[in-house]
Structure formats: structure tokens, C-alpha cells
N, C-alpha and C. Protein backbone atom coordinates (compact mmCIF):
# COMPACT_ATOMS: atom_id res chain seq x y z
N UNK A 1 0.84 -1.16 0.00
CA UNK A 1 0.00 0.00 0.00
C UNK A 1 0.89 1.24 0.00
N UNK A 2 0.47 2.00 -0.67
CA UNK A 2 1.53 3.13 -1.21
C UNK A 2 1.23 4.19 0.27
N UNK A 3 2.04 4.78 0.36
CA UNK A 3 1.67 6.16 1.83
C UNK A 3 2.28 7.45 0.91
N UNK A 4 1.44 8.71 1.69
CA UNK A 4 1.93 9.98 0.97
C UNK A 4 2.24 10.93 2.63
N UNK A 5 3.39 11.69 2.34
CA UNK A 5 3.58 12.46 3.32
C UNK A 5 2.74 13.61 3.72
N UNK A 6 2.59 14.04 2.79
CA UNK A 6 1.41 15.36 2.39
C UNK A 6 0.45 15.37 1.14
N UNK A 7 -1.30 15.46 1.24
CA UNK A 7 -1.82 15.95 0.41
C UNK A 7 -1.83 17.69 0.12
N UNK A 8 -1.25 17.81 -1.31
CA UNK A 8 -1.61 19.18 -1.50
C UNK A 8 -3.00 19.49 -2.35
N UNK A 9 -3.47 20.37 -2.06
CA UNK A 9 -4.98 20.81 -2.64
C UNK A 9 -5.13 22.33 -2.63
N UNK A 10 -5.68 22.79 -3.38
CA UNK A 10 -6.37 24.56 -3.45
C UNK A 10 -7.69 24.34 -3.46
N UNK A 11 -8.19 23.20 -2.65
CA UNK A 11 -9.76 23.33 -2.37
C UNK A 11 -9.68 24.10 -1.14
N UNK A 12 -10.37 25.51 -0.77
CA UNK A 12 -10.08 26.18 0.18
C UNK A 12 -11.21 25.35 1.06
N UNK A 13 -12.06 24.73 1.05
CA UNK A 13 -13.33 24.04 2.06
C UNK A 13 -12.38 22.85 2.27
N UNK A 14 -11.70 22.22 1.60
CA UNK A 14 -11.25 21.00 1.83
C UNK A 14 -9.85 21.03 2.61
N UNK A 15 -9.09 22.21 2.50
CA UNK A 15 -7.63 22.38 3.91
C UNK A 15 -8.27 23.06 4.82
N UNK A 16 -9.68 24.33 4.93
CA UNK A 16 -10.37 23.97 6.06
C UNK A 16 -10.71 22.85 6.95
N UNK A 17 -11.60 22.18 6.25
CA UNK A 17 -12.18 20.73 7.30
C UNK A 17 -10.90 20.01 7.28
N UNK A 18 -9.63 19.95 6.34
CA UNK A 18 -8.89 19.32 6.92
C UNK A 18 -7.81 19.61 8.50
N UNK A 19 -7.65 21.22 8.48
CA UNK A 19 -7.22 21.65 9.39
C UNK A 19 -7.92 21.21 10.96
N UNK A 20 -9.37 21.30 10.49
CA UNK A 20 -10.28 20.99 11.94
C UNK A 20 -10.22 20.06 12.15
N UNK A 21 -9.71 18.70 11.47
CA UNK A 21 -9.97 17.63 11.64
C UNK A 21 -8.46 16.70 11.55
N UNK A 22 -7.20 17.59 11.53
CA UNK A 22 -6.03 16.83 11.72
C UNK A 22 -5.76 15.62 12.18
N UNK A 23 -6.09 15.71 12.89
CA UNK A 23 -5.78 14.19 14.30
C UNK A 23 -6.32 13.13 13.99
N UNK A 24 -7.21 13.40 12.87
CA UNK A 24 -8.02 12.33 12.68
C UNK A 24 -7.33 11.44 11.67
N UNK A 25 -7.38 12.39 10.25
CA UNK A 25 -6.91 12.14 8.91
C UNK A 25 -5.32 11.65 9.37
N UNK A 26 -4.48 11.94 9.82
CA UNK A 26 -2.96 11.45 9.63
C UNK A 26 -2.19 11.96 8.82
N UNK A 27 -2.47 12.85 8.03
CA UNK A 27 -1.52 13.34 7.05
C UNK A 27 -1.86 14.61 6.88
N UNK A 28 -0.85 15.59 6.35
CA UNK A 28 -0.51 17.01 6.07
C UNK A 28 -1.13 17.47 4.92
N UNK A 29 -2.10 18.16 5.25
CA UNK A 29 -3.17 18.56 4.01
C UNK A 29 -2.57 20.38 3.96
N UNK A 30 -2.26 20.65 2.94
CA UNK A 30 -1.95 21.92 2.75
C UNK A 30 -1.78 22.64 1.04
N UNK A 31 -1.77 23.56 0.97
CA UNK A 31 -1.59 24.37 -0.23
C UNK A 31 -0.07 24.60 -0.77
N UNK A 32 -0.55 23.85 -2.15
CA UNK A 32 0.96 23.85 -3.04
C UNK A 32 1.91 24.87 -2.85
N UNK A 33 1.60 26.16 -2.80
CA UNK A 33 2.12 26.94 -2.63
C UNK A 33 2.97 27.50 -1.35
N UNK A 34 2.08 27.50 -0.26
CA UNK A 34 2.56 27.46 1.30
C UNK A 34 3.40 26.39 1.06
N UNK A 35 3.33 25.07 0.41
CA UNK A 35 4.34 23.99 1.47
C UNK A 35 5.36 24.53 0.51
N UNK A 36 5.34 24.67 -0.80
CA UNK A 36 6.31 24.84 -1.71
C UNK A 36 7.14 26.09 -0.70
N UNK A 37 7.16 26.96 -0.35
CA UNK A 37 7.26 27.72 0.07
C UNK A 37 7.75 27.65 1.59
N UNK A 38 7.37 26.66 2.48
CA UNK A 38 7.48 26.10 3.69
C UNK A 38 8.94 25.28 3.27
N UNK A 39 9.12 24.51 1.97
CA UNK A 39 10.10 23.22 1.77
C UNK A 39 11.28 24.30 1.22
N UNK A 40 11.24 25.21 0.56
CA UNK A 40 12.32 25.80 0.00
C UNK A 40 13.11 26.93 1.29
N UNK A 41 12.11 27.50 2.07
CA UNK A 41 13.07 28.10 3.17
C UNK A 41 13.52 27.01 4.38
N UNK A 42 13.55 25.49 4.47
CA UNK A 42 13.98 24.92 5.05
C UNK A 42 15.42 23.95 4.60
């Protein structure tokens, strides 16, 4: 079974409910841009 570190999405309703609901889902739901952006100043 394949695993992903992070889903990226620009559904703005869908990294909402994912934000509220972290703990649940298991994985890093965020916007291409922020992580792109998060991964290059690290």
C-alpha cells in the first residue's frame, strides 16, 4: 500500500475541514504553494 507524506490541494473548504480535523486524517493537508514555500526556506 503506497503512503503519501502530504496531500496538496487549493480546495479552500477542503484544507479547512482538513485543518479541523487533523488528528483524525494522519496526514498534512496543505496548499501547493505554502508547502512549496514552507520546503524551500527549510
Amino acid at each position: 500500500m503506497a503512503q503519501a507524506d502530504v496531500l496538496l490541494s487549493t480546495d479552500d473548504r477542503l484544507l479547512r475541514n482538513a485543518s479541523r480535523h487533523q488528528g483524525v486524517i494522519g496526514i498534512v493537508v496543505d496548499n501547493p504553494v505554502t508547502w512549496l514555500m514552507n520546503v524551500l526556506q527549510a
